[in-house]
PDB file of N, CA and C in Angstrom:
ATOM      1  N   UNK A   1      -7.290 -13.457   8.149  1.00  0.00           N
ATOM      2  CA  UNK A   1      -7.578 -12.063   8.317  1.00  0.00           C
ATOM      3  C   UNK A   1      -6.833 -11.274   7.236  1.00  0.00           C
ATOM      4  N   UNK A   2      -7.812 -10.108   6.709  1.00  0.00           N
ATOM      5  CA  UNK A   2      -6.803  -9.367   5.611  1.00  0.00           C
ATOM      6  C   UNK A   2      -6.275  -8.500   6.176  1.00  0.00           C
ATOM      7  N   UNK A   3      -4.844  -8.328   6.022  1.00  0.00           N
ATOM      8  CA  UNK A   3      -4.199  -7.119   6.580  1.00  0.00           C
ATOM      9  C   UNK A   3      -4.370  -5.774   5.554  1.00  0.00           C
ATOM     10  N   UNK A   4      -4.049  -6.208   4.553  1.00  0.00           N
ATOM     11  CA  UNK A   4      -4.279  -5.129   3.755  1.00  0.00           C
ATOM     12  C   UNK A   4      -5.649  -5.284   2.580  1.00  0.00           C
ATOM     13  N   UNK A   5      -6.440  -4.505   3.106  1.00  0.00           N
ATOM     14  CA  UNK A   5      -8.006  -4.146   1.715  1.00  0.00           C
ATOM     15  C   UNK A   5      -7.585  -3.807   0.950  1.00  0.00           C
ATOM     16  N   UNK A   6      -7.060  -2.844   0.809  1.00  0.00           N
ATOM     17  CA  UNK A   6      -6.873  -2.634  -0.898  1.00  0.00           C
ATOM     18  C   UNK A   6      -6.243  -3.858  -2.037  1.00  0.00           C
ATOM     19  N   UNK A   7      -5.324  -4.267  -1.282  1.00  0.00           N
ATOM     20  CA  UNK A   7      -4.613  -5.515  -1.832  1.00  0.00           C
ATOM     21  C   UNK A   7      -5.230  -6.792  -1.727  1.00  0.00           C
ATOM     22  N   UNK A   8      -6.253  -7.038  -0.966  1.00  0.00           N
ATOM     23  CA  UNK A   8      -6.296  -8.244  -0.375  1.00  0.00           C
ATOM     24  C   UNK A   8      -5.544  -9.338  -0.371  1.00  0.00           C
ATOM     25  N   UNK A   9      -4.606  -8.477   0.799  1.00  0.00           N
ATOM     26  CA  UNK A   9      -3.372  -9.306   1.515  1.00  0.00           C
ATOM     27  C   UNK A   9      -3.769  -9.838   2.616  1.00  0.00           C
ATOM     28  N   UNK A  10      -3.660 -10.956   2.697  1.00  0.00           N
ATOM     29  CA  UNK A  10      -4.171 -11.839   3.987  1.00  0.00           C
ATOM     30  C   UNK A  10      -2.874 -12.069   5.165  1.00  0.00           C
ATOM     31  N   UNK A  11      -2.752 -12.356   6.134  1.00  0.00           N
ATOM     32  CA  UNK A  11      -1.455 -11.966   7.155  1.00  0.00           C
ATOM     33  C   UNK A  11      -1.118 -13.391   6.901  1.00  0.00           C
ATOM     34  N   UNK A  12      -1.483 -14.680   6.249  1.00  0.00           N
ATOM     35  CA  UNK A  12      -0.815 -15.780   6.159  1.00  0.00           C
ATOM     36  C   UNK A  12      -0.003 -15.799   5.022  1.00  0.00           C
ATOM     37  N   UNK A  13      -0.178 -15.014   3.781  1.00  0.00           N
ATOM     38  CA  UNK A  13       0.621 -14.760   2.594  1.00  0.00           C
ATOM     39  C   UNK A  13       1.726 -13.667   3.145  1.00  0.00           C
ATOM     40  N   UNK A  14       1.690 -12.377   3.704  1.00  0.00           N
ATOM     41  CA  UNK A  14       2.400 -11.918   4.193  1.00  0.00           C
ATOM     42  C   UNK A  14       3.463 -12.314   5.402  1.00  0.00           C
ATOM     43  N   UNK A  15       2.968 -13.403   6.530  1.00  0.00           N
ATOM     44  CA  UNK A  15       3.728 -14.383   6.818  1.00  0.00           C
ATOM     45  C   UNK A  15       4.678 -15.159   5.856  1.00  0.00           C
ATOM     46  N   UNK A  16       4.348 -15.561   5.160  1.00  0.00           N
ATOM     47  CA  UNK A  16       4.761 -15.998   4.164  1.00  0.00           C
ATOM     48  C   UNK A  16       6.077 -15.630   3.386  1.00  0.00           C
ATOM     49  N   UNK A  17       5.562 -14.154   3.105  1.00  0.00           N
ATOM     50  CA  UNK A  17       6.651 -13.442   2.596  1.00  0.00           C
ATOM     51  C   UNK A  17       7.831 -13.156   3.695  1.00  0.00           C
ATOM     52  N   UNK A  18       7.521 -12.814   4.356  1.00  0.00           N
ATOM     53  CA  UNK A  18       8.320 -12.418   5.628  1.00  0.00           C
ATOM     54  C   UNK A  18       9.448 -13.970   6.063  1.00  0.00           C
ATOM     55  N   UNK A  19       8.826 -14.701   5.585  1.00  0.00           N
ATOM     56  CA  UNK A  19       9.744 -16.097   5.732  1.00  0.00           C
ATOM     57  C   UNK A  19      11.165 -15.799   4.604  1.00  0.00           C
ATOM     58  N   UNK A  20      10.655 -15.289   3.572  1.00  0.00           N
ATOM     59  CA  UNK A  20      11.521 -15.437   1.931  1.00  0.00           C
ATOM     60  C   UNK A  20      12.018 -14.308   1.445  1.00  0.00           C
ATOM     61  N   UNK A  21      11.304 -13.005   1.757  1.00  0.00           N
ATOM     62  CA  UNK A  21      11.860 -11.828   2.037  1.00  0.00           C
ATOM     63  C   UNK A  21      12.408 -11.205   2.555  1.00  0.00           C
ATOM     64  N   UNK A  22      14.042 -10.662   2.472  1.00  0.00           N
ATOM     65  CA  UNK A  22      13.878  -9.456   3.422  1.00  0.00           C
ATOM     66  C   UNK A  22      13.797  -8.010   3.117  1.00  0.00           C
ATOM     67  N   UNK A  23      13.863  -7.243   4.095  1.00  0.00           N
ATOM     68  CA  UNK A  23      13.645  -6.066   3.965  1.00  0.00           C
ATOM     69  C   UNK A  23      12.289  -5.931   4.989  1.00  0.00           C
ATOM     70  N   UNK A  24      11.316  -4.319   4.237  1.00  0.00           N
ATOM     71  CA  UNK A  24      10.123  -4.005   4.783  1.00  0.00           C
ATOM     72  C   UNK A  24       9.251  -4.467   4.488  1.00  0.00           C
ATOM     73  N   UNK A  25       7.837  -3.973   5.103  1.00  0.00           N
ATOM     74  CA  UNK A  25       6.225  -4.210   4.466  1.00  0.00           C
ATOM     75  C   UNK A  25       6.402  -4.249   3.120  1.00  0.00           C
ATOM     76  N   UNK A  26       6.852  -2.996   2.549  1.00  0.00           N
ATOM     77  CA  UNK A  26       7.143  -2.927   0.751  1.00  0.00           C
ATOM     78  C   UNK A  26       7.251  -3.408  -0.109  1.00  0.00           C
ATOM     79  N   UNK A  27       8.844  -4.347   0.497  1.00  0.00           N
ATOM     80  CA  UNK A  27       9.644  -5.450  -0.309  1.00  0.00           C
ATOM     81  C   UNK A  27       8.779  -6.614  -0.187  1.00  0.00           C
ATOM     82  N   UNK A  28       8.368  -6.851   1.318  1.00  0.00           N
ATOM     83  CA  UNK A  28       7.323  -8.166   0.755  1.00  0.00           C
ATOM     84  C   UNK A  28       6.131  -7.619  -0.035  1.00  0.00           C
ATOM     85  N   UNK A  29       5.053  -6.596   0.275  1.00  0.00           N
ATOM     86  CA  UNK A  29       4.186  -6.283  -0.563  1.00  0.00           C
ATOM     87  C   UNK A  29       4.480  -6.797  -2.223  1.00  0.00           C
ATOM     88  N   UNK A  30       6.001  -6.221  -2.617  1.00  0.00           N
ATOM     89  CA  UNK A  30       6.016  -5.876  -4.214  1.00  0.00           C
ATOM     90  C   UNK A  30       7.024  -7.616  -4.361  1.00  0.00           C
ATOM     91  N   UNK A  31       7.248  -8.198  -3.472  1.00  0.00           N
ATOM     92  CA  UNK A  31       7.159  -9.143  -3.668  1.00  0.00           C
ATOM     93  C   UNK A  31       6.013 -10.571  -4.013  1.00  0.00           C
ATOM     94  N   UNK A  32       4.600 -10.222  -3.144  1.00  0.00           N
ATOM     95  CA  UNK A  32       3.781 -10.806  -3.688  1.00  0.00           C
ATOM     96  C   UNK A  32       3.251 -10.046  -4.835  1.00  0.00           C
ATOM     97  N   UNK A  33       3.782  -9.404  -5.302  1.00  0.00           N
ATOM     98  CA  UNK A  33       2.873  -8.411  -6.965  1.00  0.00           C
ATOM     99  C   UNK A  33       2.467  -7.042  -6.335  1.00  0.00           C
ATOM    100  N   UNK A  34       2.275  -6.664  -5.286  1.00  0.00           N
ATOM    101  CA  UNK A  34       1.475  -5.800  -4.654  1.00  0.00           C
ATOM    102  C   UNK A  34       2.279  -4.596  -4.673  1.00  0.00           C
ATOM    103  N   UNK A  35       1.740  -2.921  -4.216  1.00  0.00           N
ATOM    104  CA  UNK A  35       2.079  -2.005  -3.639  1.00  0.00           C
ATOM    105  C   UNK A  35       0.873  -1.310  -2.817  1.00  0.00           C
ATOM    106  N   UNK A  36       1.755  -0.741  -2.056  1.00  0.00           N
ATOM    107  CA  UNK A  36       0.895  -0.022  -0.713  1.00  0.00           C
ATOM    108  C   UNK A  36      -0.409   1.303  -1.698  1.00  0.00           C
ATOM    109  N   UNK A  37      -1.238   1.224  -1.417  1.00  0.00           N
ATOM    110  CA  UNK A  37      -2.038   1.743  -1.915  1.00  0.00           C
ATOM    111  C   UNK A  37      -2.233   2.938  -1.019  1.00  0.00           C
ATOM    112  N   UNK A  38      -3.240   2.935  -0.187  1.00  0.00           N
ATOM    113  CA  UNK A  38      -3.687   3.539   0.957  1.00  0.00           C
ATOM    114  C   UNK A  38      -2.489   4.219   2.130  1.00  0.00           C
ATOM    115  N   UNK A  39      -1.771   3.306   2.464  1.00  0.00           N
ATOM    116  CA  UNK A  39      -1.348   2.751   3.284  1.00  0.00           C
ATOM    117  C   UNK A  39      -1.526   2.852   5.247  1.00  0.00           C
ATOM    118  N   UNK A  40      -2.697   2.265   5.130  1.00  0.00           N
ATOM    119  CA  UNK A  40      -3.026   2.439   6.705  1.00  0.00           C
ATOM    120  C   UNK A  40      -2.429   1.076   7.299  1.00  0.00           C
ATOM    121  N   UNK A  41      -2.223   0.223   6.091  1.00  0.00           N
ATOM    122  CA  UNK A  41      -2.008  -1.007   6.696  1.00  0.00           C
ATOM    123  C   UNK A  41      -0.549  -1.102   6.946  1.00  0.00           C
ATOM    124  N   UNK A  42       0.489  -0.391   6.602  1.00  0.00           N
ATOM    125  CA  UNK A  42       1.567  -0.707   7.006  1.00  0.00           C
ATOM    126  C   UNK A  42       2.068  -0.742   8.418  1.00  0.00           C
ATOM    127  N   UNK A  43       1.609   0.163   9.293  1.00  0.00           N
ATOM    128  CA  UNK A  43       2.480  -0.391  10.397  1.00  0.00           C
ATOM    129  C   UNK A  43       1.851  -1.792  11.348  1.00  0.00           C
ATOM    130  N   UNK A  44       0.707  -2.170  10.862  1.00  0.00           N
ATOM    131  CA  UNK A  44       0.508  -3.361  11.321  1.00  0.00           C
ATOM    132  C   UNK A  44       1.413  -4.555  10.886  1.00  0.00           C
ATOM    133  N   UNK A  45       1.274  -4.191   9.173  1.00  0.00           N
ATOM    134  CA  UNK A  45       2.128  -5.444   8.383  1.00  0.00           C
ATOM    135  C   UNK A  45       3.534  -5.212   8.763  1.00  0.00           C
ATOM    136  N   UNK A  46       4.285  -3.991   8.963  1.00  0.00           N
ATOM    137  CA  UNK A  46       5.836  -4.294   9.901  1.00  0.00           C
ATOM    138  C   UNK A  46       5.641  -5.281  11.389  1.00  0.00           C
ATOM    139  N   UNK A  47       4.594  -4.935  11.942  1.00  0.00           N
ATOM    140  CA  UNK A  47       4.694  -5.796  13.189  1.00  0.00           C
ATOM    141  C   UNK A  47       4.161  -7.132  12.650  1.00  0.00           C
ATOM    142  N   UNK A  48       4.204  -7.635  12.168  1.00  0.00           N
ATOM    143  CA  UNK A  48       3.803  -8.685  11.891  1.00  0.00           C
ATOM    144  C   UNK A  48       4.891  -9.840  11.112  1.00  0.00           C
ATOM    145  N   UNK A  49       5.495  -8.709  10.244  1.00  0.00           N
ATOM    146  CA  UNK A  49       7.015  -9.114  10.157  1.00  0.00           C
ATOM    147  C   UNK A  49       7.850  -9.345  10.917  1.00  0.00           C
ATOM    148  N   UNK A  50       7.846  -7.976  11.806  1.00  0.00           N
ATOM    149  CA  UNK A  50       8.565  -8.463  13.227  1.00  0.00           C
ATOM    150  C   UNK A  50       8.151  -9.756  13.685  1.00  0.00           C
ATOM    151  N   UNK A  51       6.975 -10.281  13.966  1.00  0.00           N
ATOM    152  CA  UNK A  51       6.543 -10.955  15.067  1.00  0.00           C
ATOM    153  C   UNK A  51       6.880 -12.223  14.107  1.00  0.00           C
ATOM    154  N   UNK A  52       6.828 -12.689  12.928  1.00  0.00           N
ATOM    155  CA  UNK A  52       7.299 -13.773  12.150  1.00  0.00           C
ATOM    156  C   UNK A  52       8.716 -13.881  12.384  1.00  0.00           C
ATOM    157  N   UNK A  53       9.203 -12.519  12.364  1.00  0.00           N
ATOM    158  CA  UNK A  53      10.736 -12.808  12.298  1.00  0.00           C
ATOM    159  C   UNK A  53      11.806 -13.080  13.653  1.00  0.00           C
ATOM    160  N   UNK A  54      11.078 -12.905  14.719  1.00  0.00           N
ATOM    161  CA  UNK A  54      11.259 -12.665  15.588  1.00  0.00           C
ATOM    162  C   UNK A  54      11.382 -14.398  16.123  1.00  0.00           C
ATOM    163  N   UNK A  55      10.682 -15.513  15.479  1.00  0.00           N
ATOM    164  CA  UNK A  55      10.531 -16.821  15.428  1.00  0.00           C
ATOM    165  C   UNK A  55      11.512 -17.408  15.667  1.00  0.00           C
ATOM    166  N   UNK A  56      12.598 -16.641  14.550  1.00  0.00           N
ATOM    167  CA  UNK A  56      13.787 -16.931  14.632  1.00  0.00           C
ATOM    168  C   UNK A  56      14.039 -17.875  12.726  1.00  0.00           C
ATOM    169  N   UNK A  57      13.121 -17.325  12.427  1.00  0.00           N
ATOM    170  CA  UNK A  57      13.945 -16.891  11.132  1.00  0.00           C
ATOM    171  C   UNK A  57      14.132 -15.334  10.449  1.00  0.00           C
ATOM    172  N   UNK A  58      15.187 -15.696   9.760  1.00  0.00           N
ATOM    173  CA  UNK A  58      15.804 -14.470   9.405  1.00  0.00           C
ATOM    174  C   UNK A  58      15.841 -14.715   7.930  1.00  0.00           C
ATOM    175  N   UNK A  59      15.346 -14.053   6.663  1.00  0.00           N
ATOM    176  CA  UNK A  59      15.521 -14.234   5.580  1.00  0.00           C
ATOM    177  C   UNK A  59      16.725 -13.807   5.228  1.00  0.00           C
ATOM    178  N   UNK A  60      17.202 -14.551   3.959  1.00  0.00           N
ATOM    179  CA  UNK A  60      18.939 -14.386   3.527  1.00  0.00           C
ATOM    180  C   UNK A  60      18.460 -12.815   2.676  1.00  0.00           C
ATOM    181  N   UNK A  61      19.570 -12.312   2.948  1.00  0.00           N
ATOM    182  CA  UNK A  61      19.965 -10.572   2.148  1.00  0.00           C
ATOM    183  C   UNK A  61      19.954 -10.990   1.098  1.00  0.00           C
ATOM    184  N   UNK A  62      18.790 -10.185   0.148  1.00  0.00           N
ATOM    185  CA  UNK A  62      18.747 -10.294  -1.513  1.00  0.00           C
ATOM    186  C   UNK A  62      20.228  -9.221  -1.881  1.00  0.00           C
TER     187      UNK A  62
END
C-alpha cells in the first residue's frame, strides 16, 4: 500500500525506515531521498512509525 502519492512511498519502505531511523515522518521521508510534498500523508506515516516502533525496536539516536 502507498502511504504517500506524491512520493510513492509504500508503508513497507517506510517500515523500513522506521527500523534505521530515528526521529519523525520527515527524517525517514528525507531519509529514503524524499520530502513531504502535499502532506496529507503524514499523520498516517507517524502512526505507522509508532506502530513499527512500538515492536520494540527503537532506532539508535543519529
Amino acid at each position: 500500500m502507498y502511504v504517500c502519492i506524491c512520493n510513492a512511498i509504500r508503508e513497507s519502505e517506510l517500515r523500513r525506515a522506521a527500523r534505521h531511523v530515528s526521529g519523525d515522518a520527515e527524517a525517514c521521508y528525507a531519509a529514503l531521498g524524499k520530502r513531504p510534498a502535499c502532506g496529507t500523508c503524514l499523520d498516517e506515516a507517524e502512526s505507522i512509525l509508532l506502530e513499527e516502533r512500538e515492536l520494540g525496536f527503537v532506532p539508535a539516536a543519529a
